[in-house]
Protein backbone atom coordinates (compact mmCIF):
# COMPACT_ATOMS: atom_id res chain seq x y z
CA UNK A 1 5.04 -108.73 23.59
CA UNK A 2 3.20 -107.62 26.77
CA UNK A 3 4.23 -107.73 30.39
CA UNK A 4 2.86 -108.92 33.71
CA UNK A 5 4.85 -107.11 36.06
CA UNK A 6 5.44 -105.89 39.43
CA UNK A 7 5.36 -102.39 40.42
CA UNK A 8 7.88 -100.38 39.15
CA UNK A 9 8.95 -96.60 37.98
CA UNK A 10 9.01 -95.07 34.65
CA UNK A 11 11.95 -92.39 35.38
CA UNK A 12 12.39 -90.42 32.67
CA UNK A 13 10.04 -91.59 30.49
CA UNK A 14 11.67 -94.98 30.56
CA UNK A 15 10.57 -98.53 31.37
CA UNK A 16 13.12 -100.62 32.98
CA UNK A 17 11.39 -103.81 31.52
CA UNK A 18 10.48 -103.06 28.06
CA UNK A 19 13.57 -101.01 27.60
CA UNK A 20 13.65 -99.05 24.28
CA UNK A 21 11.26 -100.89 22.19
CA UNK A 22 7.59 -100.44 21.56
CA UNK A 23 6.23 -103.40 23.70
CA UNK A 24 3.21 -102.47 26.03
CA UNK A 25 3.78 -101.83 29.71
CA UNK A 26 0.70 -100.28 31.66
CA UNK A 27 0.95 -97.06 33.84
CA UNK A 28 2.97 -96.89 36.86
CA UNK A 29 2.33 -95.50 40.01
CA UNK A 30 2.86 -91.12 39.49
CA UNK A 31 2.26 -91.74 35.84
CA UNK A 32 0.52 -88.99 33.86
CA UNK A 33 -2.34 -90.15 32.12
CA UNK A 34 -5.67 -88.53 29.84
CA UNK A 35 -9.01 -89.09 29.14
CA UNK A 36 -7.54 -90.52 25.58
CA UNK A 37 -7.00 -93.94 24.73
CA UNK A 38 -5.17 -92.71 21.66
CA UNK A 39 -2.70 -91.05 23.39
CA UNK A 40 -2.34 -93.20 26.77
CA UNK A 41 -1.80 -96.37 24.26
CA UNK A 42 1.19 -94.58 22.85
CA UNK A 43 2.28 -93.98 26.25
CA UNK A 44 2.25 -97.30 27.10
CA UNK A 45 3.98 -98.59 23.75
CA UNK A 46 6.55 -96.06 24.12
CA UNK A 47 5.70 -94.12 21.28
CA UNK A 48 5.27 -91.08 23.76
CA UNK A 49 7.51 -91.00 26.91
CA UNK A 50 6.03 -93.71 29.06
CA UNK A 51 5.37 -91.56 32.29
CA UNK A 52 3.48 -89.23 29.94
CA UNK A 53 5.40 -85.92 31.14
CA UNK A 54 7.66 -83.45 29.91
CA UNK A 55 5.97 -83.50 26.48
CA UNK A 56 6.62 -81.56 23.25
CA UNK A 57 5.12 -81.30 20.20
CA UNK A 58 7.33 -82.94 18.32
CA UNK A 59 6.90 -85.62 20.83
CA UNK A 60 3.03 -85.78 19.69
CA UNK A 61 4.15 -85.75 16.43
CA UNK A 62 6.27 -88.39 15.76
CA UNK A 63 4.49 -90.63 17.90
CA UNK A 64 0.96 -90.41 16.28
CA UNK A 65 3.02 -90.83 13.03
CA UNK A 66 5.07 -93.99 14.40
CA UNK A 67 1.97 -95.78 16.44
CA UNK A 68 -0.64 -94.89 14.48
CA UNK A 69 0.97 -94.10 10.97
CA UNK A 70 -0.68 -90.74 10.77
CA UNK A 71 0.55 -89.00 7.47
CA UNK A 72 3.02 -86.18 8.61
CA UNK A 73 0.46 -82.83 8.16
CA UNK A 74 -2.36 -84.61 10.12
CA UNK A 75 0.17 -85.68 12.90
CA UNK A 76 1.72 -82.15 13.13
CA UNK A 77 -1.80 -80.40 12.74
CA UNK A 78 -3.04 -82.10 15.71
CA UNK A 79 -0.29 -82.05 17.42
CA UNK A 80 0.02 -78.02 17.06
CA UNK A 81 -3.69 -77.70 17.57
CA UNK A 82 -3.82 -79.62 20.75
CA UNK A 83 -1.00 -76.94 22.47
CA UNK A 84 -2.90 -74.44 21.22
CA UNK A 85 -6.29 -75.50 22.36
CA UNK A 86 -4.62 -76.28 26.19
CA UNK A 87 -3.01 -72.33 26.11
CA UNK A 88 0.33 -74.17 26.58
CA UNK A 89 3.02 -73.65 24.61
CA UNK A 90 5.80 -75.37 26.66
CA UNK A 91 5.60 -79.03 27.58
CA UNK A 92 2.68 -80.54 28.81
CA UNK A 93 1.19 -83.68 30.87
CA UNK A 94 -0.69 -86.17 29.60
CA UNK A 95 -3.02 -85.15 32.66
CA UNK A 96 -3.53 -81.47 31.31
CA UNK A 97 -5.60 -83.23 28.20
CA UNK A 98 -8.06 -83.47 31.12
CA UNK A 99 -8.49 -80.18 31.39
CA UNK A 100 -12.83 -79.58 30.92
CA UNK A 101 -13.65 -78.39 27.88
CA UNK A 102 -10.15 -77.01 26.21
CA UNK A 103 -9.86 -80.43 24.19
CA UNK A 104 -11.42 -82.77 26.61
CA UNK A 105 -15.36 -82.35 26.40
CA UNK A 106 -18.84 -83.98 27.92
CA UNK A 107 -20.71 -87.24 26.11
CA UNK A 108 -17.88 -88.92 26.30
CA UNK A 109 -18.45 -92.45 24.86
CA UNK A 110 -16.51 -94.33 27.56
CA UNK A 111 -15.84 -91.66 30.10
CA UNK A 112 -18.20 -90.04 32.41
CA UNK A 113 -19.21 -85.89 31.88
CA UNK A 114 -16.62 -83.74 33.93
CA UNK A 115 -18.67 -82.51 37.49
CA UNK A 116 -20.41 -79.23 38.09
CA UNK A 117 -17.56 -76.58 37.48
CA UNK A 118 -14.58 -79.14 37.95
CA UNK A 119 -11.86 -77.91 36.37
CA UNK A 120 -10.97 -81.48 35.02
CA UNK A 121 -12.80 -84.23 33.91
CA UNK A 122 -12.35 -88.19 34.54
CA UNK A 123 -9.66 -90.10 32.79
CA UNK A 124 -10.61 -93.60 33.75
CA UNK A 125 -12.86 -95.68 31.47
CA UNK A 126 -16.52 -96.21 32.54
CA UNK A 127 -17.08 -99.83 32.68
CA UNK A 128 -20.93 -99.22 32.09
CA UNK A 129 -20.53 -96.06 29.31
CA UNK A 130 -18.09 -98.37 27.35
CA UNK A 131 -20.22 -101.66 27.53
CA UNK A 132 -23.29 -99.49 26.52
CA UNK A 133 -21.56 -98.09 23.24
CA UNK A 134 -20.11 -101.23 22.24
CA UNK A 135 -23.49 -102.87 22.47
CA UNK A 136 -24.42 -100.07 19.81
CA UNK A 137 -22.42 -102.14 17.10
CA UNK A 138 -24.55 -103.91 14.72
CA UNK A 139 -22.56 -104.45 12.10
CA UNK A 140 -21.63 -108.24 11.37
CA UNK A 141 -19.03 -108.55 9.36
CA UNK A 142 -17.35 -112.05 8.37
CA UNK A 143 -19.41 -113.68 11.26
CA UNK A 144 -17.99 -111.03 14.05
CA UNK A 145 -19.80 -107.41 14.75
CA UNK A 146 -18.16 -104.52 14.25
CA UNK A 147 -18.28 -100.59 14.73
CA UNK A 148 -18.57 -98.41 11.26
CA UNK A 149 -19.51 -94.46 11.06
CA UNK A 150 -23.46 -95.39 11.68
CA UNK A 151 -23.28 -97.33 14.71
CA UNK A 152 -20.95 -94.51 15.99
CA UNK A 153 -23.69 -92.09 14.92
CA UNK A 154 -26.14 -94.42 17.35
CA UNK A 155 -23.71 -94.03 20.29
CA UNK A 156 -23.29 -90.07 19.86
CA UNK A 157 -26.76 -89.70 19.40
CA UNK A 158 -27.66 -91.51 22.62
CA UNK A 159 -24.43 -89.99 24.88
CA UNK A 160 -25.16 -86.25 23.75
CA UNK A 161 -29.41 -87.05 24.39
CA UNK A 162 -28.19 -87.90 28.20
CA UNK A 163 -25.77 -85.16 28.73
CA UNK A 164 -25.12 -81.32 28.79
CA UNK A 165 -25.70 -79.66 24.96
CA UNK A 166 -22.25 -79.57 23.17
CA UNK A 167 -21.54 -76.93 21.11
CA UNK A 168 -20.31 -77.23 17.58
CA UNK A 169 -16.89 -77.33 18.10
CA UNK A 170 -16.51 -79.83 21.03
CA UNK A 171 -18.95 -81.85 18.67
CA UNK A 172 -16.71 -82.04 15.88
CA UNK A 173 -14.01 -83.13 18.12
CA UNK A 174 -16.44 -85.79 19.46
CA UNK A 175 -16.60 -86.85 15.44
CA UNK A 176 -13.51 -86.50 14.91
CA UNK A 177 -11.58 -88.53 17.72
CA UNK A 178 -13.79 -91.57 16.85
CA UNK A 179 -13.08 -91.09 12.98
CA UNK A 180 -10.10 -90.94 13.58
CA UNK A 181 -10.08 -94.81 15.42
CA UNK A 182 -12.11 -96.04 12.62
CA UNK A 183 -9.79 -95.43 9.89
CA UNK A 184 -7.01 -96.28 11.89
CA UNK A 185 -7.98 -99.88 12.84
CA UNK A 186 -10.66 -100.40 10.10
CA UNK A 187 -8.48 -99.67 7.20
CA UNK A 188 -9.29 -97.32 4.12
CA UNK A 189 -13.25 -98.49 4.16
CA UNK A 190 -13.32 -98.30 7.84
CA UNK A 191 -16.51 -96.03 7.37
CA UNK A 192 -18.76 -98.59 6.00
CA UNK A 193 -16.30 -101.65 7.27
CA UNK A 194 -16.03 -101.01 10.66
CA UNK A 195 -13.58 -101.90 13.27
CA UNK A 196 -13.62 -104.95 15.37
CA UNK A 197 -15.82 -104.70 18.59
CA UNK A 198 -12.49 -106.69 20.12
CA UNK A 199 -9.98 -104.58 19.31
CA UNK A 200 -11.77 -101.32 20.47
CA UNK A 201 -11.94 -103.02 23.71
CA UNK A 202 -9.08 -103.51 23.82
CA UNK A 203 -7.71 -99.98 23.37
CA UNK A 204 -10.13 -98.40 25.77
CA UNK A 205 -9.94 -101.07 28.56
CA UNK A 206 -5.89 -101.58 28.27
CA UNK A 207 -4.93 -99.18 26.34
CA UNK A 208 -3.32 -101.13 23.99
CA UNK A 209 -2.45 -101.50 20.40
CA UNK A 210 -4.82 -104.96 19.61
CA UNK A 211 -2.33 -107.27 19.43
CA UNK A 212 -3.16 -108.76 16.17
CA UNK A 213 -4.03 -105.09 14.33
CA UNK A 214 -1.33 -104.42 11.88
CA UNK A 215 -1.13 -100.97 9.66
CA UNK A 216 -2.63 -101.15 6.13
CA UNK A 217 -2.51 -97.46 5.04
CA UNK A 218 -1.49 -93.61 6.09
CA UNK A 219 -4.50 -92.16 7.57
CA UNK A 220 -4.77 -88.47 6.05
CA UNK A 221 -7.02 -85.69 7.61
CA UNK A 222 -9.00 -85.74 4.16
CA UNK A 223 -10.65 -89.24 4.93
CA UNK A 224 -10.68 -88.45 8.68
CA UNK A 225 -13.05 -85.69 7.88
CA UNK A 226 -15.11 -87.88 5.22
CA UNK A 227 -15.44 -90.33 8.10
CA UNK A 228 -16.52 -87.74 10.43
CA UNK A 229 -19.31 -86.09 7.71
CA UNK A 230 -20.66 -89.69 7.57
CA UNK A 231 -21.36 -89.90 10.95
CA UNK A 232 -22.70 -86.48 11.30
CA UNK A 233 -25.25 -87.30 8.42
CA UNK A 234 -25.91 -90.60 10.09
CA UNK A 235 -26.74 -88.75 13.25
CA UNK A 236 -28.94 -86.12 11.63
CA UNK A 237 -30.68 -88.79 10.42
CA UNK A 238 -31.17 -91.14 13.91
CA UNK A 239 -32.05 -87.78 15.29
CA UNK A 240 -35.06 -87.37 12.57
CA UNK A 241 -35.99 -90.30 13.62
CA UNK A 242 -36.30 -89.90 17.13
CA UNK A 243 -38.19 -86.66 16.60
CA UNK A 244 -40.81 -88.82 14.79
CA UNK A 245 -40.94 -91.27 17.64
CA UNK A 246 -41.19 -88.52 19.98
CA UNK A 247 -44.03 -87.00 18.32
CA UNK A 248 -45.99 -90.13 18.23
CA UNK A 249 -45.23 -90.57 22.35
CA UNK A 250 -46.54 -87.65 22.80
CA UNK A 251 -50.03 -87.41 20.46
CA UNK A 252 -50.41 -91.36 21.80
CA UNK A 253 -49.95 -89.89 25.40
CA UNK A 254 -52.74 -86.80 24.63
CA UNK A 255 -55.05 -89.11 23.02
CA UNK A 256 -55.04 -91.35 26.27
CA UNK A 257 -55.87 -87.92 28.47
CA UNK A 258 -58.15 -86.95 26.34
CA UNK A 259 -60.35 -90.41 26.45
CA UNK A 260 -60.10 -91.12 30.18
CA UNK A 261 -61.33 -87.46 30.19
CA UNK A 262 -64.16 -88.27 27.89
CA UNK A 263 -64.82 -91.75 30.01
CA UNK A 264 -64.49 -89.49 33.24
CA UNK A 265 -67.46 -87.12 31.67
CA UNK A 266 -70.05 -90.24 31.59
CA UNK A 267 -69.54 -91.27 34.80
CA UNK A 268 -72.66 -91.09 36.72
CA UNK A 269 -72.09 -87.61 39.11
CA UNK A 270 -72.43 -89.66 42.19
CA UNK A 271 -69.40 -91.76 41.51
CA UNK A 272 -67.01 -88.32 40.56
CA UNK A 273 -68.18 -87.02 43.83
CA UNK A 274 -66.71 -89.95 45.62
CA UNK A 275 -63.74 -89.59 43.60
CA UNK A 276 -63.23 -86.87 45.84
C-alpha cells in the first residue's frame, strides 16, 4: 500500500499513517535523507526509522536483511563498514552518508558530483543524470528493456569520462552499489538478466520498493562481487574501445591538417598574400 498524504511528522522514527508496518510513506519535512536510494527506500518502508536519525548499526543491519533480504554477513559487513568509513561510531544520520568522499563519491549515476571542496555532496536525484543512464539500457528482455552488468558498464564508463578521476576504492564502491541493485531486483542471473528499466525508476525517483518486485533469493557478497567483476571487465572493455575510436578522431583530424596544408602550398602566392 502507498499513501497520498498531507504533511505530517515522523517523531521518533514513526509514521502516524502507516503505523508499524512496512508500507511506503515519503520524507517529511526535517527528515534525514542520503544520496542512496537503497537506504532512503528503507526509510520510507520503515525498515530503517522513518525520519532517518538516531541510527545504529544494528539498525542497518536488520533492515538491509528485512527490505532487501541481504544474507546476515553481507548485511552486517556493510553495515560495520559504512560506520567505519564515516569515522562514526555512535549513531548516525541518514544525511552524514552525504558526507564527500567517506562513502559518498563523484560519477554518480543519478546524482550530480559534490562542488569544489563542499564538504557534502547532493542527495536529490538528477532528473537529467538518471534519464541519461537509463537510456543506457539495451537489453530487451521478454519485449521490455532492461539494465544487466554491461549496460551498467556503459553508464560508468560515460559518468567517470565526464567527471573528476576516481580512485580505486571509490570505484569499487561505484561497482559495487549498482551490483548490489542488480542482484537484488534481477534475481540470481541479474548479471546477464538485468533489472527492469521500471522498477529502477522507480527506486531512484520515489524511493520505493517497485511495487510488483517480490524477493526470489538471499543476495550474498560472493555474487555481489561476481556482479561487480563483470562490470569492471565490461568497462575495460567499452574503454578499449573508445581508445580505438579516439585514435581514429585524432589521425582522421591530422590527416585533414595535413591536406588543407598541402592544398594551402599550391595556392598561387598572390592569393596566400591576401589571405593575410
Amino acid at each position: 500500500m502507498t499513501f497520498s498524504l498531507s504533511t505530517h511528522s515522523h517523531v521518533e522514527g514513526l509514521c502516524p499513517i502507516a503505523g508499524k508496518s512496512n508500507d511506503w510513506c515519503p520524507a517529511q519535512p526535517g527528515d534525514s535523507r542520503s544520496p542512496c536510494p537503497a537506504l532512503n527506500t528503507l526509510a520510507n518502508h520503515g525498515y530503517l526509522p522513518r525520519n532517518g536519525k538516531n541510527l545504529s548499526r544494528t539498525n542497518f543491519a536488520h533492515a538491509l536483511q528485512e527490505g532487501y533480504h541481504l544474507s546476515t554477513f553481507f548485511a552486517w559487513f556493510l553495515a560495520i563498514g559504512s560506520f567505519l568509513l564515516l569515522r562514526q561510531f555512535g549513531r548516525i544520520s541518514l544525511g552524514d552518508l552525504a558526507r564527500h568522499n567517506c562513502i559518498e563519491h563523484d560519477a554518480s549515476l543519478a546524482h550530480k558530483n559534490a562542488e569544489f571542496e563542499a564538504e557534502y555532496a547532493p542527495c536529490a536525484v538528477d532528473n537529467t543524470l538518471l534519464a541519461a543512464f537509463l537510456s543506457d539500457a539495451k537489453t530487451l528482455r521478454e519485449g521490455e528493456f532492461r539494465m544487466n552488468s554491461h549496460d551498467v558498464a556503459r553508464a560508468r564508463v560515460r559518468r567517470e569520462r565526464e567527471s573528476p578521476v576516481l580512485d580505486p576504492f571509490h570505484a569499487e564502491i561505484a561497482r559495487g552499489e549498482i551490483a548490489i541493485a542488480l542482484g537484488i531486483f534481477g534475481g540470481k542471473n541479474g548479471s546477464k538478466d538485468g533489472v527492469r528499466i521500471g522498477w529502477l525508476k522507480e527506486w531512484f525517483v520515489y524511493e520505493r520498493l517497485p511495487q510488483d518486485w517480490r524477493y526470489t533469493h538471499t543476495q550474498g557478497i560472493i555474487k555481489t562481487m561476481m556482479t561487480s567483476r563483470d562490470i569492471r571487465n565490461a568497462m575495460k572493455q567499452l574503454r578499449k574501445e573508445h581508445e580505438r575510436e579516439d585514435v581514429v578522431s585524432r589521425a582522421w583530424a591530422s590527416s585533414e591538417a595535413l591536406l588543407a596544408l598541402g592544398e594551402r602550398a599550391h595556392e598561387p602566392a598572390s592569393l596566400r598574400q591576401m589571405a593575410y
